[in-house]
C-alpha atoms as a PDB file:
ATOM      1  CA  UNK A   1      56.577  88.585 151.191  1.00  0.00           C
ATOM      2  CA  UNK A   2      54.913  87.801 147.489  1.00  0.00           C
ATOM      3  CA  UNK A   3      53.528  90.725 145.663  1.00  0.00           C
ATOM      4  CA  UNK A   4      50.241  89.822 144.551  1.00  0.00           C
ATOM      5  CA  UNK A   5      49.137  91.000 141.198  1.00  0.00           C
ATOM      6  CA  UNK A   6      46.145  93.716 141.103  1.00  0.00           C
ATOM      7  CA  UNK A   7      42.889  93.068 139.656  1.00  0.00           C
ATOM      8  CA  UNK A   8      43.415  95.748 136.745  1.00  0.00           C
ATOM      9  CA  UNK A   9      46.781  94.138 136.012  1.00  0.00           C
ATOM     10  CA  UNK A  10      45.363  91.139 134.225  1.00  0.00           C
ATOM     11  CA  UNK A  11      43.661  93.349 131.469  1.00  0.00           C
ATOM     12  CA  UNK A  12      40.054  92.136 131.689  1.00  0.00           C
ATOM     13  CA  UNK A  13      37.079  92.203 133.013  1.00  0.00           C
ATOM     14  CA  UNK A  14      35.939  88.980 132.918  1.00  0.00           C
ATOM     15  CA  UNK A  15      36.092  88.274 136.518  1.00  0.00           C
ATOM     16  CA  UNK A  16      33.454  91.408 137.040  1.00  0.00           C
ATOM     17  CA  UNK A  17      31.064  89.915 134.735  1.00  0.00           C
ATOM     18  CA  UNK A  18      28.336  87.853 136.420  1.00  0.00           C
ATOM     19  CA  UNK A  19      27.087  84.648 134.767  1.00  0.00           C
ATOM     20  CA  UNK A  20      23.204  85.285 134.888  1.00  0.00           C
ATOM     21  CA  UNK A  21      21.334  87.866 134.796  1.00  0.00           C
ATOM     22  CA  UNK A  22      20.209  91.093 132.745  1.00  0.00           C
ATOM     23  CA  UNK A  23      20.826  94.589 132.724  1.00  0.00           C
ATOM     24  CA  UNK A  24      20.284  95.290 136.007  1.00  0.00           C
ATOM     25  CA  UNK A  25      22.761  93.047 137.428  1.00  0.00           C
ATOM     26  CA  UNK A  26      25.279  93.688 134.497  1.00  0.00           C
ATOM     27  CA  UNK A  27      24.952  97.440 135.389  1.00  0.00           C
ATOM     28  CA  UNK A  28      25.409  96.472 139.440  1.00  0.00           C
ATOM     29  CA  UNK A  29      28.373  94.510 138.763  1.00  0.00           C
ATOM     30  CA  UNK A  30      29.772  96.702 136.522  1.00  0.00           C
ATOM     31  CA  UNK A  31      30.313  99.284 139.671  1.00  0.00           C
ATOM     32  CA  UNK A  32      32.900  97.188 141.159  1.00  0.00           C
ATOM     33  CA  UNK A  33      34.711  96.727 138.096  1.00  0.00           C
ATOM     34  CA  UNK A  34      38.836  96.840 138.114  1.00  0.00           C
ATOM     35  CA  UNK A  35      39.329  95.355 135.163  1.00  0.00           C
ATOM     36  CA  UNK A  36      42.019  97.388 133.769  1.00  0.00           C
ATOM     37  CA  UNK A  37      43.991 100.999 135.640  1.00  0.00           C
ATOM     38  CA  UNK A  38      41.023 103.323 134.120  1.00  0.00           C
ATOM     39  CA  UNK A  39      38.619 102.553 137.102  1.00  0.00           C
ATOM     40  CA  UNK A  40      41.725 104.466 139.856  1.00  0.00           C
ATOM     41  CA  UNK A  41      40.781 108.174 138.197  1.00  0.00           C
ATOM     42  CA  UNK A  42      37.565 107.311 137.207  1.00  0.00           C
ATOM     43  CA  UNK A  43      34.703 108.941 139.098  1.00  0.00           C
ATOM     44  CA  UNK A  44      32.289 105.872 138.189  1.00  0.00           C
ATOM     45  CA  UNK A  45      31.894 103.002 135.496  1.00  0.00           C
ATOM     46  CA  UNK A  46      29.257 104.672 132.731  1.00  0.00           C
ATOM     47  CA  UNK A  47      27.281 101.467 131.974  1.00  0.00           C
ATOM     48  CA  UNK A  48      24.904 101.103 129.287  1.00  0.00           C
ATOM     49  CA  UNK A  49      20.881 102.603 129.204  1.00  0.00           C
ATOM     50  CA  UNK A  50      17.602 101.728 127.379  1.00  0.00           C
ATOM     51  CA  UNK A  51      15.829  98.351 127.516  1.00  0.00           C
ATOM     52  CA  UNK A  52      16.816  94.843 127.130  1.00  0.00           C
ATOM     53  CA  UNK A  53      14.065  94.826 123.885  1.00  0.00           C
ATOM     54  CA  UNK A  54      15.803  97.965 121.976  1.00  0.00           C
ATOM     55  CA  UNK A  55      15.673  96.485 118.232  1.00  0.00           C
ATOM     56  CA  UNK A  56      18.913  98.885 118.087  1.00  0.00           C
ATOM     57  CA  UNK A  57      21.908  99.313 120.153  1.00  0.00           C
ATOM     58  CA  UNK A  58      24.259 102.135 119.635  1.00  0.00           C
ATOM     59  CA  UNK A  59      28.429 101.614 120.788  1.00  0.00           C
ATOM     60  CA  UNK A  60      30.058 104.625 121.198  1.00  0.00           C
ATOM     61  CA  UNK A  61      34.174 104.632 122.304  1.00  0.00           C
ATOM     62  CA  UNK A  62      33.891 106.010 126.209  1.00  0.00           C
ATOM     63  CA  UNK A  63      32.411 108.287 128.383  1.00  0.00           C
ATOM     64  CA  UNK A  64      33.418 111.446 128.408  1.00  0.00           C
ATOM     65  CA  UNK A  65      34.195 114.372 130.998  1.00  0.00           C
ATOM     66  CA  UNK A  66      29.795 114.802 131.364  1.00  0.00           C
ATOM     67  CA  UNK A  67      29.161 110.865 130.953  1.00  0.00           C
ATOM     68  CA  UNK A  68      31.725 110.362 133.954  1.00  0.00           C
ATOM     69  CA  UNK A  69      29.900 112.656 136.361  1.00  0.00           C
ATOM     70  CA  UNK A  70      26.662 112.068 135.996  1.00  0.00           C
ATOM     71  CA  UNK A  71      26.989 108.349 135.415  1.00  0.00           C
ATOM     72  CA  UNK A  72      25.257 108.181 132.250  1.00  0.00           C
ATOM     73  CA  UNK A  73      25.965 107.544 128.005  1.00  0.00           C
ATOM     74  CA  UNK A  74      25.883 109.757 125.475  1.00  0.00           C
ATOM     75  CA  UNK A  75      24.551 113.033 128.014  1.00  0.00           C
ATOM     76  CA  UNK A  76      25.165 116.913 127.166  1.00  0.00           C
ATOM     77  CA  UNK A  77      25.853 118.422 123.727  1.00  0.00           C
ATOM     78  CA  UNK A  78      27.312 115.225 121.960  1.00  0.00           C
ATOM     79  CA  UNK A  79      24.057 113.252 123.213  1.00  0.00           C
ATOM     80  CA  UNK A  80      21.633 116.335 121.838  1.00  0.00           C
ATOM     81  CA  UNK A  81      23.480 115.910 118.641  1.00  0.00           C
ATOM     82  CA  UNK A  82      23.163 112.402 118.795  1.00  0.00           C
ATOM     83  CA  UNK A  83      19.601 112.047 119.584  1.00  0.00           C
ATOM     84  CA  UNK A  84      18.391 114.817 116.954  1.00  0.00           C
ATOM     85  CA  UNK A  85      20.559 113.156 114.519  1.00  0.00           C
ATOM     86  CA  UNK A  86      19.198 109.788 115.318  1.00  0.00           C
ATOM     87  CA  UNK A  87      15.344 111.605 115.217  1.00  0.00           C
ATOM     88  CA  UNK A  88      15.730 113.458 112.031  1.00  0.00           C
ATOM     89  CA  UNK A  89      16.796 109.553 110.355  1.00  0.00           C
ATOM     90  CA  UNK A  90      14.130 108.117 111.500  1.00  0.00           C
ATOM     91  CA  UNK A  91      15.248 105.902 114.695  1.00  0.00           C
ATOM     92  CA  UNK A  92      13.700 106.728 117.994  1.00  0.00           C
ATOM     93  CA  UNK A  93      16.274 107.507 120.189  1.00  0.00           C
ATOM     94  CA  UNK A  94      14.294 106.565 123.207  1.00  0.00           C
ATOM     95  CA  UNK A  95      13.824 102.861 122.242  1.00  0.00           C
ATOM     96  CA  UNK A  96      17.378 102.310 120.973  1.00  0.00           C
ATOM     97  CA  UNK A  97      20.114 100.747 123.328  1.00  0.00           C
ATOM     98  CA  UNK A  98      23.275 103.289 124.000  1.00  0.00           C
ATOM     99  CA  UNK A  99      26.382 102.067 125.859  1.00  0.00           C
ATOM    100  CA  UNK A 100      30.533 102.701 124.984  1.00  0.00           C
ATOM    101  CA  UNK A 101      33.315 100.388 124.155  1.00  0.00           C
ATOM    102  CA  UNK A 102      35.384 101.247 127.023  1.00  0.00           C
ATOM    103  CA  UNK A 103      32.990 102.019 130.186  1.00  0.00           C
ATOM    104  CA  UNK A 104      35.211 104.369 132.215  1.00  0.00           C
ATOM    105  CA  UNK A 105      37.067 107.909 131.359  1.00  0.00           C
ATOM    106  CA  UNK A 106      39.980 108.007 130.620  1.00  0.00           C
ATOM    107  CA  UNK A 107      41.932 111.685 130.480  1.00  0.00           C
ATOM    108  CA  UNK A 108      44.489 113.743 130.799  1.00  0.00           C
ATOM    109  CA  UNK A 109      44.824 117.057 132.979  1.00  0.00           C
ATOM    110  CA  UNK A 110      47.673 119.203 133.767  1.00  0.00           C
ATOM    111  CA  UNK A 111      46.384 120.430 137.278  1.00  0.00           C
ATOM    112  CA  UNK A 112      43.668 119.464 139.762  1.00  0.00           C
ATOM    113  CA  UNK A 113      41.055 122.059 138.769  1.00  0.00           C
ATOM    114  CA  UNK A 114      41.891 122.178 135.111  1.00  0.00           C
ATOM    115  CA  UNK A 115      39.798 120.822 133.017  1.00  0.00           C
ATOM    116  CA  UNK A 116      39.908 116.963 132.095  1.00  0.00           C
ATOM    117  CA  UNK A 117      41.185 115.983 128.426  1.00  0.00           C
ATOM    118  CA  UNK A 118      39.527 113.095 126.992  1.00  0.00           C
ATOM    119  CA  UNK A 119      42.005 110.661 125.847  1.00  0.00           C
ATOM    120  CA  UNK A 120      41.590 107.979 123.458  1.00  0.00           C
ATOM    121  CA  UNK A 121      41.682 104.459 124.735  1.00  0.00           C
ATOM    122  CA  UNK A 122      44.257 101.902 124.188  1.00  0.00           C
ATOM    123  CA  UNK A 123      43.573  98.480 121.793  1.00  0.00           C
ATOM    124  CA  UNK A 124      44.346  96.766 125.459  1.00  0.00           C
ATOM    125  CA  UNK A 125      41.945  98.494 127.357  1.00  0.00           C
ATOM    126  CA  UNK A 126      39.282  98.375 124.882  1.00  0.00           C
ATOM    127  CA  UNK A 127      39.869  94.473 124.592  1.00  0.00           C
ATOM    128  CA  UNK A 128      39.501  94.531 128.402  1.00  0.00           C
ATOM    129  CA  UNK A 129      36.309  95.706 128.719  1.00  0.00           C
ATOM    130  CA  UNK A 130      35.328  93.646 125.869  1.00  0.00           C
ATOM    131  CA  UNK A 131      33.562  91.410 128.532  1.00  0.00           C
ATOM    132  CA  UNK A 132      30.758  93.821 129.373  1.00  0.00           C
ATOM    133  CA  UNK A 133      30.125  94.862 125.822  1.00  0.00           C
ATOM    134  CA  UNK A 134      29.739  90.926 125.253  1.00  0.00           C
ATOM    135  CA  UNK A 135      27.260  90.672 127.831  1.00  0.00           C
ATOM    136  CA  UNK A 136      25.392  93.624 126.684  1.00  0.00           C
ATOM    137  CA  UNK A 137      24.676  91.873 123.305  1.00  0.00           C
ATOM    138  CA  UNK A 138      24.055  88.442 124.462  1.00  0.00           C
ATOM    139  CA  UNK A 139      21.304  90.541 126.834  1.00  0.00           C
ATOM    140  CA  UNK A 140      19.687  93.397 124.247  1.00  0.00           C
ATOM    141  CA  UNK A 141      19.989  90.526 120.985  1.00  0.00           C
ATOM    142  CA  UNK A 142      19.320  93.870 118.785  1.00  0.00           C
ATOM    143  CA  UNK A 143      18.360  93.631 115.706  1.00  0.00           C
ATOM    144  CA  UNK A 144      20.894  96.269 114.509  1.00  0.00           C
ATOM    145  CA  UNK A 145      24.170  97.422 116.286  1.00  0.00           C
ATOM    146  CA  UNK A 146      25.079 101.190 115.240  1.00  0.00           C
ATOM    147  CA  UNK A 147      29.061 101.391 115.286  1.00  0.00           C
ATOM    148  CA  UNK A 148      29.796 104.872 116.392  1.00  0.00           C
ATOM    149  CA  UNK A 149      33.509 105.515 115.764  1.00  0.00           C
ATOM    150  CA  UNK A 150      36.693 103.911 115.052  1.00  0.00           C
ATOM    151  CA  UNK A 151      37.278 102.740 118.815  1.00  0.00           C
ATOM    152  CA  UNK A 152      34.091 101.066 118.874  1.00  0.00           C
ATOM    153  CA  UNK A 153      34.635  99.250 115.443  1.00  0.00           C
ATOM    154  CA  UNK A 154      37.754  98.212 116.518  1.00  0.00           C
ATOM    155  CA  UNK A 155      36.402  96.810 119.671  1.00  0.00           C
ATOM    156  CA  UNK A 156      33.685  94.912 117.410  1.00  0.00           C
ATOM    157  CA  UNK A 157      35.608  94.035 114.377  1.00  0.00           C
ATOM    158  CA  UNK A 158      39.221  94.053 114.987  1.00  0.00           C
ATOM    159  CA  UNK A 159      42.147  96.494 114.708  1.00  0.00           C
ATOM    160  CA  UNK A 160      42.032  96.489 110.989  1.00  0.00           C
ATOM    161  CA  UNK A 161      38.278  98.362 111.126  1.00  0.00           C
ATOM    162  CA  UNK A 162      38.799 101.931 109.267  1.00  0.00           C
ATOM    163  CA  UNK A 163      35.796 103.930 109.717  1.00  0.00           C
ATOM    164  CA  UNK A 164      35.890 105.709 106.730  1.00  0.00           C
ATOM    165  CA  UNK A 165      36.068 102.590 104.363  1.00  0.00           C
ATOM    166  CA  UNK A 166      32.577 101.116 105.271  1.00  0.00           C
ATOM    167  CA  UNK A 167      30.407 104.081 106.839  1.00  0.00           C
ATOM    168  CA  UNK A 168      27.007 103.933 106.003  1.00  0.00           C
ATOM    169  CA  UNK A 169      26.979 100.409 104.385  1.00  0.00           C
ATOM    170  CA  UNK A 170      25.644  97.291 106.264  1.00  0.00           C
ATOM    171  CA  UNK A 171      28.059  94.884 107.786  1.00  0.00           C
ATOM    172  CA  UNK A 172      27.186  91.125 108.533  1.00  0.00           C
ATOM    173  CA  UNK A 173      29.715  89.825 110.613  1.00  0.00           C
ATOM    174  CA  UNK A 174      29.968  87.362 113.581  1.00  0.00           C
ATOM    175  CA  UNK A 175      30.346  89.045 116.894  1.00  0.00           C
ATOM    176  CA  UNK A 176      30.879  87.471 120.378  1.00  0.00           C
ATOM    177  CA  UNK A 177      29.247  84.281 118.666  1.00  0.00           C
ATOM    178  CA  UNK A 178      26.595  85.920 117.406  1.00  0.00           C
ATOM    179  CA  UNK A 179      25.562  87.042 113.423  1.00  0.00           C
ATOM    180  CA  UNK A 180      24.802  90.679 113.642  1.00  0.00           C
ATOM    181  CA  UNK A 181      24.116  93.429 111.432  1.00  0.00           C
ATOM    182  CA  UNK A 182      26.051  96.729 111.875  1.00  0.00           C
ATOM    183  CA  UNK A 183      26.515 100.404 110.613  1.00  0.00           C
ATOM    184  CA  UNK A 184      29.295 102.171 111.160  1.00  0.00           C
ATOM    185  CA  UNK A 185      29.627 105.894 111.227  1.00  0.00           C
ATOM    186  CA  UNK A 186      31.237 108.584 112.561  1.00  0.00           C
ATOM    187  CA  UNK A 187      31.580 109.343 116.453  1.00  0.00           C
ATOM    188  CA  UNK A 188      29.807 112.111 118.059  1.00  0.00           C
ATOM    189  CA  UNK A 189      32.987 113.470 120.603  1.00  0.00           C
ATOM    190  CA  UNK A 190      32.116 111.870 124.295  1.00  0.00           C
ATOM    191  CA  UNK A 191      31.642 115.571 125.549  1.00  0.00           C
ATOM    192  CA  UNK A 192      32.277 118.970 124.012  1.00  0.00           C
ATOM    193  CA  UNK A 193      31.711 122.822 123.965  1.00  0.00           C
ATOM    194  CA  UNK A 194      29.214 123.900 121.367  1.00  0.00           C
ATOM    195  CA  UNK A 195      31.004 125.834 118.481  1.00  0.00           C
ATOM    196  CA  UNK A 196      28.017 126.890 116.607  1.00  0.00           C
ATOM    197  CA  UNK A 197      23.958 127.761 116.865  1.00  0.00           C
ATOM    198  CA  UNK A 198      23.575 123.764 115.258  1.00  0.00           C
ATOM    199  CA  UNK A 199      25.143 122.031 118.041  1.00  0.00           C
ATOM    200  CA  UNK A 200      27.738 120.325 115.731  1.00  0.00           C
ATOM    201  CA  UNK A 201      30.319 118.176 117.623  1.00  0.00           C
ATOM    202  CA  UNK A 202      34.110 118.654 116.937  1.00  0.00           C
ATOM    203  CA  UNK A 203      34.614 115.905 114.768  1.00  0.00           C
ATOM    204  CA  UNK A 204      32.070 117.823 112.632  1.00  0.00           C
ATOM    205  CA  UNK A 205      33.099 121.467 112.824  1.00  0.00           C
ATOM    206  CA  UNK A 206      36.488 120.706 111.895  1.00  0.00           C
ATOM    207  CA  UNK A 207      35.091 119.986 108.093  1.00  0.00           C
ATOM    208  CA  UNK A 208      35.458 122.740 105.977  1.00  0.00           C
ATOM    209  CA  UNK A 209      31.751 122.304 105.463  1.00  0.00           C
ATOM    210  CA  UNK A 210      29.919 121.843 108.572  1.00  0.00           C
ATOM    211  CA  UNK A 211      26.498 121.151 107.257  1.00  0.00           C
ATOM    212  CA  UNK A 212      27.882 118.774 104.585  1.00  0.00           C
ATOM    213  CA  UNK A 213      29.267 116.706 107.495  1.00  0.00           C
ATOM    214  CA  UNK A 214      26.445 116.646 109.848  1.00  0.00           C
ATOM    215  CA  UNK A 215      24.250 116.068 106.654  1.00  0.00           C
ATOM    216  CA  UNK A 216      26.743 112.652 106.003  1.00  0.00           C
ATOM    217  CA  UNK A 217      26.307 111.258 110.191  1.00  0.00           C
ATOM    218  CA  UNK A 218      22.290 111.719 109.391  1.00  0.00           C
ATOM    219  CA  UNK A 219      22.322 109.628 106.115  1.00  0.00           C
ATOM    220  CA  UNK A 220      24.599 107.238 108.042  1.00  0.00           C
ATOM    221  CA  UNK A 221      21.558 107.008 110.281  1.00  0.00           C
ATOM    222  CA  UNK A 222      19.020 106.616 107.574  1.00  0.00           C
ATOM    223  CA  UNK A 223      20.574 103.612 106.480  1.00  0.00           C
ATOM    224  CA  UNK A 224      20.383 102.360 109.693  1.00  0.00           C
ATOM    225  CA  UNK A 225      16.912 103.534 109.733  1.00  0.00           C
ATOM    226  CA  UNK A 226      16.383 101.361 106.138  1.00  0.00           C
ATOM    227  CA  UNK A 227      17.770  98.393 107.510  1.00  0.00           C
ATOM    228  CA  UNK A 228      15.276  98.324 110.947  1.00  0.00           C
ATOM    229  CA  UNK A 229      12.036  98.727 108.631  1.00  0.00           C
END
């Protein structure tokens, strides 16, 4: 008897994608994805949200702990953060596009009923979920894509992407076959606990000056905010 090879074996979801459509059916398809292992501990693919016309979209790395049980991007303190960030720049977080590199959680945990560690995606599995972020562009045609984190820039520009070399300065690059303009900035953590009365994620509080670094993501924003007007 022949062992036939799973559907997550081969690394990509192109097979999942369908070839017409919009959001709707991308987000229905993207249920039945098994592109790649992360779907088998997964509770549910975390597809994108806001409307096909968003003049912005925002790419975050995954969901996280949250994002995986409700079924939605960028929810709980990491979305507050995001979305008062995103206000206090000037960008409407209502009309803007969110969605992640990597659409399903991936963690660690040590028991059953201990609590799940995000973990950071690998280059492969980013690469093969590529397909939906692909479609997701070629669907929203924003004006502006807002690169939230190194995952996400690799995913978008390649493995040599270092956030911390081109934050806050407009990018023109090709992507998917298509010129677009990104920003890249830091990553608001998929989930966290609030460590302060400001609702500063992680990646934040571990600066030795909190309000400095919160102060840098909004004026990472405004730029993105300059180049929309």
């Amino acid at each position: 008897m022949v062992a036939t090879e799973a559907p997550e074996d081969a690394y990509t979801a192109e097979p999942f994608v369908p070839g017409r459509g919009g959001l709707t059916a991308l987000r229905r398809a993207a249920a039945e994805c098994q592109g790649c292992p992360l779907h088998r501990d997964a509770t549910q693919t975390v597809f994108g949200a806001g409307s096909a016309d968003a003049r912005v979209m925002l790419v975050g790395e995954q969901p996280g702990d949250q994002e995986d049980r409700q079924g939605k991007p960028f929810v709980g303190p990491a979305g507050k953060l995001l979305d008062r960030a995103l206000a206090e720049a000037g960008i409407d977080p209502s009309e803007a596009y969110v969605t992640n590199a990597v659409k399903h959680f991936k963690f660690t945990q040590a028991e059953p009923r201990k609590r799940r560690i995000h973990k950071a995606p690998t280059l492969r599995e980013t690469t093969a979920c590529g397909p939906w972020l692909a479609a997701e562009l070629a669907v929203v045609e924003p004006e502006l894509i807002v690169v939230l984190g190194a995952t996400a820039g690799k995913a978008l520009l390649g493995s040599s992407f270092r956030v911390t070399q081109v934050r806050g300065t407009v990018l023109e690059e090709e992507i998917h076959g298509r010129p677009e303009r990104l920003v890249p900035t830091v990553h608001p953590p998929p989930s966290s606990r609030l460590r302060s009365n400001r609702e500063v994620p992680p990646s934040v509080l571990r600066s030795d000056d909190r309000e400095a670094a919160y102060r840098g993501l909004v004026s990472d924003l405004e730029v993105a905010a300059d180049a929309l007007s």
